[in-house]
C-alpha atoms as a PDB file:
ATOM      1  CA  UNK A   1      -3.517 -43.924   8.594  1.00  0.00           C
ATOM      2  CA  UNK A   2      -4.422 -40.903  10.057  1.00  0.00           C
ATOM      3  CA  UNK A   3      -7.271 -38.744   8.081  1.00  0.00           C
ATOM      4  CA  UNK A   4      -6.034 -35.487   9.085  1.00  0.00           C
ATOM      5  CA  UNK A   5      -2.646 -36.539   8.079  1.00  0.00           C
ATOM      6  CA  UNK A   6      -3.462 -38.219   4.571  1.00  0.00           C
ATOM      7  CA  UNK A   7      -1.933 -36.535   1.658  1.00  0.00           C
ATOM      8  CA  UNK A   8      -0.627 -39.705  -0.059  1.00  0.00           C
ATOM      9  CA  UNK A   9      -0.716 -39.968  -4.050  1.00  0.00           C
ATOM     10  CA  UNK A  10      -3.846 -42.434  -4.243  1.00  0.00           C
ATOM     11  CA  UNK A  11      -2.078 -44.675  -6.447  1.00  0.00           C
ATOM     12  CA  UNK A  12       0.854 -44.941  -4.548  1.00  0.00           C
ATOM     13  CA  UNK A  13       1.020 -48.580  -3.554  1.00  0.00           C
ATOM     14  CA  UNK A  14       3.176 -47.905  -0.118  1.00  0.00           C
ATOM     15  CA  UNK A  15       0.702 -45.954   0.738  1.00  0.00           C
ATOM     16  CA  UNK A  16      -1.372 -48.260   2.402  1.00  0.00           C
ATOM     17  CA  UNK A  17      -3.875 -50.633   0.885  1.00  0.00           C
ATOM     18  CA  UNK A  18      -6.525 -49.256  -1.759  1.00  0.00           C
ATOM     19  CA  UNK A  19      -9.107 -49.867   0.873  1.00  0.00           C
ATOM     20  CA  UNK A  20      -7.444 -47.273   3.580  1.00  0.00           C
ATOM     21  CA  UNK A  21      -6.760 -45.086   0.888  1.00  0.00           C
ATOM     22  CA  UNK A  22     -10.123 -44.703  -0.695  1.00  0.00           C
ATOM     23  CA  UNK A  23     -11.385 -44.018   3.146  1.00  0.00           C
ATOM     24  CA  UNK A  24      -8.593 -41.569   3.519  1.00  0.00           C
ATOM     25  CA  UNK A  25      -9.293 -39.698   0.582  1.00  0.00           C
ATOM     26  CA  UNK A  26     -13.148 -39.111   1.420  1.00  0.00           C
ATOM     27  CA  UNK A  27     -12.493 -38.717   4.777  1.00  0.00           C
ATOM     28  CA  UNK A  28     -10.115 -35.840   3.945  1.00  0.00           C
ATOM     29  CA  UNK A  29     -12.474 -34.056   1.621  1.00  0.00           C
ATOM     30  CA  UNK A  30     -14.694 -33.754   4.343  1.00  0.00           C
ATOM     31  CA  UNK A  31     -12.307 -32.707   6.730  1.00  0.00           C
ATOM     32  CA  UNK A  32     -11.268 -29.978   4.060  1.00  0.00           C
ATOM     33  CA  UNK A  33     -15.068 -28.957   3.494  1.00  0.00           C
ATOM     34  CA  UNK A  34     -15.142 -30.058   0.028  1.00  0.00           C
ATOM     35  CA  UNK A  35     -17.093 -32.680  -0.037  1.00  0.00           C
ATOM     36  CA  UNK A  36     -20.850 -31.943   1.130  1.00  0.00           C
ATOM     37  CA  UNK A  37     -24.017 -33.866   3.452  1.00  0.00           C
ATOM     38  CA  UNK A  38     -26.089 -35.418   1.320  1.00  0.00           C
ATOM     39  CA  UNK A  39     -23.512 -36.279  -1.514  1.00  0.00           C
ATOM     40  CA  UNK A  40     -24.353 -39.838  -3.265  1.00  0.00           C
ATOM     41  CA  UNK A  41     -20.943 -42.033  -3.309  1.00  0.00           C
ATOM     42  CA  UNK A  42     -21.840 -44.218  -6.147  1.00  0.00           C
ATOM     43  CA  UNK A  43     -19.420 -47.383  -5.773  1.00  0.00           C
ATOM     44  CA  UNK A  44     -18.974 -48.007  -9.310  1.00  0.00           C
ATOM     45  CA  UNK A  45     -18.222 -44.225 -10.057  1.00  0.00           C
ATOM     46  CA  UNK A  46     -15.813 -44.855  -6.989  1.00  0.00           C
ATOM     47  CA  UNK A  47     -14.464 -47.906  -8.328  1.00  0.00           C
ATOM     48  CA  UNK A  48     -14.031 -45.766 -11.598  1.00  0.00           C
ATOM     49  CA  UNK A  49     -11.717 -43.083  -9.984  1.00  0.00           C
ATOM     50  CA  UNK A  50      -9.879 -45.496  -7.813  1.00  0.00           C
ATOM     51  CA  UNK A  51      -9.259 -47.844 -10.699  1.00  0.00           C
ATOM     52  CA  UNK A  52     -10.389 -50.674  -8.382  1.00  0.00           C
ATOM     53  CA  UNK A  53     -12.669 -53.365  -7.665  1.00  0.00           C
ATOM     54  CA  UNK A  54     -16.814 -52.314  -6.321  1.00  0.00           C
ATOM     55  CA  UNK A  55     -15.762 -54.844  -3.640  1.00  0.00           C
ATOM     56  CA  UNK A  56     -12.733 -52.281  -2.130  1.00  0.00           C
ATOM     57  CA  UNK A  57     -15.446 -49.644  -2.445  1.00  0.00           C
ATOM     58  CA  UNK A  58     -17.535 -51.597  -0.322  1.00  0.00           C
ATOM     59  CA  UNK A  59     -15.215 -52.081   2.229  1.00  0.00           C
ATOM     60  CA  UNK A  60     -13.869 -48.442   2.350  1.00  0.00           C
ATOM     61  CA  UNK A  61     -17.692 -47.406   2.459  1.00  0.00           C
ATOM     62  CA  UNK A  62     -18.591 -49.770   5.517  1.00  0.00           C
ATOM     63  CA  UNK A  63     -16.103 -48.417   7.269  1.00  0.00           C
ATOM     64  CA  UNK A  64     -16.403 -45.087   6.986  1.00  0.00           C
ATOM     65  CA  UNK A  65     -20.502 -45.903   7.926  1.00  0.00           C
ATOM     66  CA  UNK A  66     -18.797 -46.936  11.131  1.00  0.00           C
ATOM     67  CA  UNK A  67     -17.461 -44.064  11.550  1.00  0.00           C
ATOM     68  CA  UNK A  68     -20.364 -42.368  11.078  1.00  0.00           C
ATOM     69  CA  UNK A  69     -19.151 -40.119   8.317  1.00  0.00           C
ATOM     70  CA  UNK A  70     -20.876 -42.368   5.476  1.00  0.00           C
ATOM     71  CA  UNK A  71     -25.085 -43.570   5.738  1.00  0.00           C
ATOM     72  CA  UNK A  72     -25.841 -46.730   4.027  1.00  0.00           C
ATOM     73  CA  UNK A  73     -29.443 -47.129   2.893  1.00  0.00           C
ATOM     74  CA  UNK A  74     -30.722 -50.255   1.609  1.00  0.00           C
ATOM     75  CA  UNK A  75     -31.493 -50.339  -2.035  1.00  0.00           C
ATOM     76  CA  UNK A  76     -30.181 -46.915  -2.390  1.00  0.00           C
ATOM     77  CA  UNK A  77     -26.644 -47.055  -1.653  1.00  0.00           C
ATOM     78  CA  UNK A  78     -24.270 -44.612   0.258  1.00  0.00           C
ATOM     79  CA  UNK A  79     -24.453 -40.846   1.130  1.00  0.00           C
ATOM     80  CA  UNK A  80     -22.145 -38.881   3.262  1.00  0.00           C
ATOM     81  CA  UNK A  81     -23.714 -38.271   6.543  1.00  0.00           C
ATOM     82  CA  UNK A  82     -26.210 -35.694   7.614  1.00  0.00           C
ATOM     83  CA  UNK A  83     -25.507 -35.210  11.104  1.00  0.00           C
ATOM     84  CA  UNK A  84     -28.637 -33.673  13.368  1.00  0.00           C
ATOM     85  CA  UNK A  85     -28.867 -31.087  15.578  1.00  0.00           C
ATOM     86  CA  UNK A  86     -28.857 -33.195  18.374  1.00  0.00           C
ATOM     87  CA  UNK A  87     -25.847 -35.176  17.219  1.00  0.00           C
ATOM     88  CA  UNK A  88     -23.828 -31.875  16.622  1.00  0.00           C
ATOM     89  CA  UNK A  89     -24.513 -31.064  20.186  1.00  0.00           C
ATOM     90  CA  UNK A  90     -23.489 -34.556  21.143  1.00  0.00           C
ATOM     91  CA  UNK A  91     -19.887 -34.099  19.309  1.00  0.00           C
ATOM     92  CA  UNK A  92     -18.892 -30.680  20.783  1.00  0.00           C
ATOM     93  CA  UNK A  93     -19.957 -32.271  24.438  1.00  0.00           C
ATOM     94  CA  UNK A  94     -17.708 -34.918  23.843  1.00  0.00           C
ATOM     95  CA  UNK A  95     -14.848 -33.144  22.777  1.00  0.00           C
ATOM     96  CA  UNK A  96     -15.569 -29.799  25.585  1.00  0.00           C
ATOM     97  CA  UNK A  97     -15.055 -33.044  27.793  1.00  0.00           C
ATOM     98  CA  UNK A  98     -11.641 -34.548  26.182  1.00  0.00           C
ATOM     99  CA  UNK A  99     -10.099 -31.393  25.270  1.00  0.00           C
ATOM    100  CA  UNK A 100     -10.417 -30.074  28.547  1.00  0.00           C
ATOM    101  CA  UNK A 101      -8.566 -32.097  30.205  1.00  0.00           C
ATOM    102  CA  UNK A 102      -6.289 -32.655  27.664  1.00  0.00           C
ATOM    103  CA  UNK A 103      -5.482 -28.830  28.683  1.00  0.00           C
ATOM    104  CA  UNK A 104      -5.493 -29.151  32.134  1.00  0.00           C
ATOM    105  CA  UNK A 105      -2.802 -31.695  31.503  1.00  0.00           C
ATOM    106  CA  UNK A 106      -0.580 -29.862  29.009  1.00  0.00           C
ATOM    107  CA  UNK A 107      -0.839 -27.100  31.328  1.00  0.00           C
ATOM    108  CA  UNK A 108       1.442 -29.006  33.973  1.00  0.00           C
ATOM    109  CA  UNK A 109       3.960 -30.362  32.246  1.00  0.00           C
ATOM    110  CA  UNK A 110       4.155 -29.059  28.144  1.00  0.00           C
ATOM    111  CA  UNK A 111       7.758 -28.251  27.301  1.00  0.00           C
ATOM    112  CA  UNK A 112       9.301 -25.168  25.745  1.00  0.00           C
ATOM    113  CA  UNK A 113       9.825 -27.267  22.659  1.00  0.00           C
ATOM    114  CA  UNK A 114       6.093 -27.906  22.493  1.00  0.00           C
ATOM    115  CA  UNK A 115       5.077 -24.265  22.671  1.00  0.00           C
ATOM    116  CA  UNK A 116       7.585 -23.878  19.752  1.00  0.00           C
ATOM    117  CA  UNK A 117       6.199 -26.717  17.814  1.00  0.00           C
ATOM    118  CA  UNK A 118       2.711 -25.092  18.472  1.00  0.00           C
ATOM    119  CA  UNK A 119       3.909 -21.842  17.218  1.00  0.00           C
ATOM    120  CA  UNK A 120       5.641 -23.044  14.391  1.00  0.00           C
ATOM    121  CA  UNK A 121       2.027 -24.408  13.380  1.00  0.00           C
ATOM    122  CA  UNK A 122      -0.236 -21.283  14.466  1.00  0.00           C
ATOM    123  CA  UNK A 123       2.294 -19.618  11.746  1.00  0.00           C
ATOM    124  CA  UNK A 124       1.170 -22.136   8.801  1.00  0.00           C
ATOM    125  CA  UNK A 125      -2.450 -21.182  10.238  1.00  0.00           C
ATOM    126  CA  UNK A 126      -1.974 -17.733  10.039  1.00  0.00           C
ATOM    127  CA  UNK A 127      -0.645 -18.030   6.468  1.00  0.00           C
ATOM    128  CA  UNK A 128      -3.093 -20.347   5.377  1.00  0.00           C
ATOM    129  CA  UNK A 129      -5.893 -17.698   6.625  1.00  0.00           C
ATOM    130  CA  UNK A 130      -4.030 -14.633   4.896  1.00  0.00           C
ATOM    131  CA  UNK A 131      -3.750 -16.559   1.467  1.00  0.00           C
ATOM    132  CA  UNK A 132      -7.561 -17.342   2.015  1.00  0.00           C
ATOM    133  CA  UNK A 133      -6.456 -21.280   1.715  1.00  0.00           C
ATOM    134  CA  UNK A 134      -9.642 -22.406   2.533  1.00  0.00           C
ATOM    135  CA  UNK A 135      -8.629 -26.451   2.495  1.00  0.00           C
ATOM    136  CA  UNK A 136      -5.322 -25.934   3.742  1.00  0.00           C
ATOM    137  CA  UNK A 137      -6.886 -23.520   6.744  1.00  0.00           C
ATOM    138  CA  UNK A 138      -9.301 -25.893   7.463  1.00  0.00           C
ATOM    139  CA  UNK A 139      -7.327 -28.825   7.965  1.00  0.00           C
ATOM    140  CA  UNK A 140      -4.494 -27.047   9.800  1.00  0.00           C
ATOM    141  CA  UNK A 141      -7.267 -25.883  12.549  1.00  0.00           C
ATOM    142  CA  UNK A 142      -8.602 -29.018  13.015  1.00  0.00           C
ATOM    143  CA  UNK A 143      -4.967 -30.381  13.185  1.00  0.00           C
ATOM    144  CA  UNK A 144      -3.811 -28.076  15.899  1.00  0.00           C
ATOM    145  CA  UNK A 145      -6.351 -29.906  18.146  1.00  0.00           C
ATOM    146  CA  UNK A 146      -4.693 -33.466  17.032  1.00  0.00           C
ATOM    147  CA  UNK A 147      -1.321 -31.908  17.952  1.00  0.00           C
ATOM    148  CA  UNK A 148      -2.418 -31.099  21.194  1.00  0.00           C
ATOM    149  CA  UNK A 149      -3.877 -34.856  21.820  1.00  0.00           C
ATOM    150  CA  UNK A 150      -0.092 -35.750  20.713  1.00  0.00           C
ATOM    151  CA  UNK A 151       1.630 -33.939  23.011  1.00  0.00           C
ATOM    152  CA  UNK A 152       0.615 -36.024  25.617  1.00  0.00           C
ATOM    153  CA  UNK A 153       1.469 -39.264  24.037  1.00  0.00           C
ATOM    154  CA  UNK A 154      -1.257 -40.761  23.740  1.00  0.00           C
ATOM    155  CA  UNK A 155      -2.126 -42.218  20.489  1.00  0.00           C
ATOM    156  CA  UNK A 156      -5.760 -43.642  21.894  1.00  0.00           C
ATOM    157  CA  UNK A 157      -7.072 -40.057  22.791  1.00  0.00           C
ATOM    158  CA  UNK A 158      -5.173 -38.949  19.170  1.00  0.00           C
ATOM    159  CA  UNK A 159      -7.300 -40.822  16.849  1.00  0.00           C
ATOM    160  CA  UNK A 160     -10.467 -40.226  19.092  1.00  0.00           C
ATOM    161  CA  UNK A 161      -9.624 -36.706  18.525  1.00  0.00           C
ATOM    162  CA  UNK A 162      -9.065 -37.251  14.948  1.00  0.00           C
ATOM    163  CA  UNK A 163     -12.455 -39.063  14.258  1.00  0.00           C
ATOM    164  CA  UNK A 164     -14.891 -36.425  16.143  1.00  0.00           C
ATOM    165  CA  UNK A 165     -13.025 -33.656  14.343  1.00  0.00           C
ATOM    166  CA  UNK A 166     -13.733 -35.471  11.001  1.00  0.00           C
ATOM    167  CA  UNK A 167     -17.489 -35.304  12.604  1.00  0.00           C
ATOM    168  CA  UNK A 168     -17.139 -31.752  13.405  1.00  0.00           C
ATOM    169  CA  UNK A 169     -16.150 -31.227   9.961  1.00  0.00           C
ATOM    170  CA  UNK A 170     -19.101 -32.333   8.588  1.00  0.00           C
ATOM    171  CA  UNK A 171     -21.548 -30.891  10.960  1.00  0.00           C
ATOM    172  CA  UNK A 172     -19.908 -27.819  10.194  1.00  0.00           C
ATOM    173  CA  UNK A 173     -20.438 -28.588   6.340  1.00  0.00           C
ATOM    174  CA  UNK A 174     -24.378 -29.395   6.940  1.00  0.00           C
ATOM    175  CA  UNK A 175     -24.730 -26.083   9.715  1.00  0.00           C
ATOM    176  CA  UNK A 176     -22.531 -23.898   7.819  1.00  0.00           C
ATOM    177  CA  UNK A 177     -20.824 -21.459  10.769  1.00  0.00           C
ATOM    178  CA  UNK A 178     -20.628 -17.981  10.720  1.00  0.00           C
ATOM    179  CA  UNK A 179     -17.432 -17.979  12.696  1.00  0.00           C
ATOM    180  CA  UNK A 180     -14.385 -17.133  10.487  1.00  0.00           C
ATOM    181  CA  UNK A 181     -11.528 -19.322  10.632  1.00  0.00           C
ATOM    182  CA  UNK A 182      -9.184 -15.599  10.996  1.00  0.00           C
ATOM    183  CA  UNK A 183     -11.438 -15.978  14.543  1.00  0.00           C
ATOM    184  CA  UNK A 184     -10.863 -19.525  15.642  1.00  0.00           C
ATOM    185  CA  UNK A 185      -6.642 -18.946  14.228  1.00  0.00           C
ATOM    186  CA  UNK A 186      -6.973 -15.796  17.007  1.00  0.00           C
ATOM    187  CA  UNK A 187      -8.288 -18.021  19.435  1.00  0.00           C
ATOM    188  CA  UNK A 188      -5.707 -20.643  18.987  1.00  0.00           C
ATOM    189  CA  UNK A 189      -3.156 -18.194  19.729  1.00  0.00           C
ATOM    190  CA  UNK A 190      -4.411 -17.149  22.498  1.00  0.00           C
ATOM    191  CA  UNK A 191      -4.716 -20.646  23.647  1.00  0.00           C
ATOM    192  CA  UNK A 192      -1.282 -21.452  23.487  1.00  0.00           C
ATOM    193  CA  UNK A 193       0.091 -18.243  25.094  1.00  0.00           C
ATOM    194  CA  UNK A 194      -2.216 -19.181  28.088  1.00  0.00           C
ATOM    195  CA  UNK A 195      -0.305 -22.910  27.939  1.00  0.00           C
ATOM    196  CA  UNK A 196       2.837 -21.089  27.873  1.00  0.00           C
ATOM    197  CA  UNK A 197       2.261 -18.707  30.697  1.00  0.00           C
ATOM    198  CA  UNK A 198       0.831 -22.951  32.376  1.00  0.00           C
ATOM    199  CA  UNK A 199      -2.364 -20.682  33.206  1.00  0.00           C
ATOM    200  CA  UNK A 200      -4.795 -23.371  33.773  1.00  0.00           C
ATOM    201  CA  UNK A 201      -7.960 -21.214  34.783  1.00  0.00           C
ATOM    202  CA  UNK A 202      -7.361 -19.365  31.365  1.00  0.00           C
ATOM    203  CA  UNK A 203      -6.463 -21.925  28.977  1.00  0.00           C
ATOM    204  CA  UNK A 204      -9.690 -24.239  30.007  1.00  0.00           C
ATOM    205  CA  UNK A 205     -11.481 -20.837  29.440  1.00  0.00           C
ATOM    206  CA  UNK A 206     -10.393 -19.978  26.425  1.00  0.00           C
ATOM    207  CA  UNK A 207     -11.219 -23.688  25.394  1.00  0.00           C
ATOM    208  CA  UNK A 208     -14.552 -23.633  26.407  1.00  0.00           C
ATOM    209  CA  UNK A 209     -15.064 -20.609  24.437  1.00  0.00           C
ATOM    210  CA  UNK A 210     -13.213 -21.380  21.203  1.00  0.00           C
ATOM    211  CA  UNK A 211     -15.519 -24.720  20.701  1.00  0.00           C
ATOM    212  CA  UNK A 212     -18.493 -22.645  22.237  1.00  0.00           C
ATOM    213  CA  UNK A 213     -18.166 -20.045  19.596  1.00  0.00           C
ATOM    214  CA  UNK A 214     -18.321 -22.795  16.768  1.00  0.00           C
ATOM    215  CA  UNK A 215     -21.018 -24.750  18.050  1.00  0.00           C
ATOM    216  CA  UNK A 216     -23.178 -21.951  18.603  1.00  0.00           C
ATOM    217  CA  UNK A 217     -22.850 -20.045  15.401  1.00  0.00           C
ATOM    218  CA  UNK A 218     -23.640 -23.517  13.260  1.00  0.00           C
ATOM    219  CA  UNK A 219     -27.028 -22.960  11.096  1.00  0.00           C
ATOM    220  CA  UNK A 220     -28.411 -25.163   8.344  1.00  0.00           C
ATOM    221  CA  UNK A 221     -27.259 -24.890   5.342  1.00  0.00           C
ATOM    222  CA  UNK A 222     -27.108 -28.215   3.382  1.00  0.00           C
ATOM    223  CA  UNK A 223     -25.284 -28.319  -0.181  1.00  0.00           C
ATOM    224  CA  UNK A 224     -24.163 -31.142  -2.618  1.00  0.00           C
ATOM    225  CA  UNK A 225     -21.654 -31.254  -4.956  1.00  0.00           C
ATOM    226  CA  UNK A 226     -20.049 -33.376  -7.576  1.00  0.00           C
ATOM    227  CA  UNK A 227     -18.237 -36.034  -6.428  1.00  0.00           C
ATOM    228  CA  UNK A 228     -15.212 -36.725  -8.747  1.00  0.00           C
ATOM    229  CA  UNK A 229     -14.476 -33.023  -8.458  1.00  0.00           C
ATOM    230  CA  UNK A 230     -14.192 -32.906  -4.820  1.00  0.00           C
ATOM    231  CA  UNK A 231     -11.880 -35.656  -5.142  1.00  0.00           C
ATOM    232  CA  UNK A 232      -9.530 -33.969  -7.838  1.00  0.00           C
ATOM    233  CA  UNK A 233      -7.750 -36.998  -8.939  1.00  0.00           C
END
């Protein structure tokens, strides 16, 4: 199940199993910025709004430790991740690396029905922006990368995608940017003209720039907040 794509009702069976859907559902409060560094995921107060077992906790909470978005201390339990500077560097390297030539690509050979399905989407971002929708915005400019990933078929490089934007989510939680999301939906559009127009030299620009801008206005700003809120069950 994809995190970016999770919108499930949690106790919807067909969903998936309780497991994937407890990881979904933090994973997706980060991603929409509403669940902070620092937080303490208790796993009975888990189990609690799950209605589930400690033991499905448990599992949901290893995994998401391997995906680096959860820390597990000894004798102190979990906490969502507190990403440092260094490791916030590391994640926008990695993705200036994949994304760019996941451009180059698209340049060659994306179809007019792509552009449209882009467009269709920097419209819901534009929206989202206007209504000041911050989780909604959020999650529909991280998605526009994941669409991208999907245009060239390839599922691997997808969910890579998926899982450092979940990253980038946080680090942007814990070094709380000063670059508006009206900016990076501007930049988007921009991007795709430049895939339309199969401009190469400008598109891998423009890409270098957009994640630039984010990763250099990040500062610290760490917050916490209560758990079974963020999760609005």
């Amino acid at each position: 199940m994809s995190a970016l794509d999770s919108s499930s009702t949690l106790k919807d069976g067909t969903a998936g199993s309780v497991t994937e859907r407890i990881t979904a559902s933090i994973t997706q409060a980060i991603v929409e910025r509403r669940l902070m560094p620092g937080t303490k995921l208790v796993e009975q107060q888990l189990a609690d709004i799950f209605d589930c077992s400690r033991t499905l906790v448990r599992q949901a909470l290893n995994q998401l430790s391997r995906d680096r978005l959860v820390r597990l201390e000894p004798a102190r339990g979990a906490f969502v991740a507190e990403p440092s500077v260094e490791e916030a560097r590391q994640v926008f390297e990695v993705r200036q690396m994949l994304e760019a030539a996941m451009v180059a690509d698209l340049c060659q050979r994306i179809t007019p029905a792509q552009i449209r399905q882009l467009r269709s989407h920097l419209k819901q971002e534009r929206e989202a922006v206007t209504r000041t929708d911050v989780p909604g915005r959020t999650r529909l400019l991280a998605d526009f990368h994941v669409i991208l990933a999907r245009m060239q078929g390839n599922e691997v490089l997808a969910q890579m995608l998926t899982d450092l934007l979940s990253r980038s989510s946080l680090i942007a939680l814990m070094y709380q940017s000063s670059h508006s999301a009206a900016e990076s939906q501007s930049e988007h559009e921009a991007l795709v003209d430049a895939l339309e127009a199969r401009d190469k030299r400008a598109a891998l620009r423009l890409l270098e720039a957009h994640l630039g801008n984010v990763e250099a206005n990040l500062r610290l700003n760490p917050r916490v907040q209560d758990l079974k809120s963020v999760l609005k069950l």
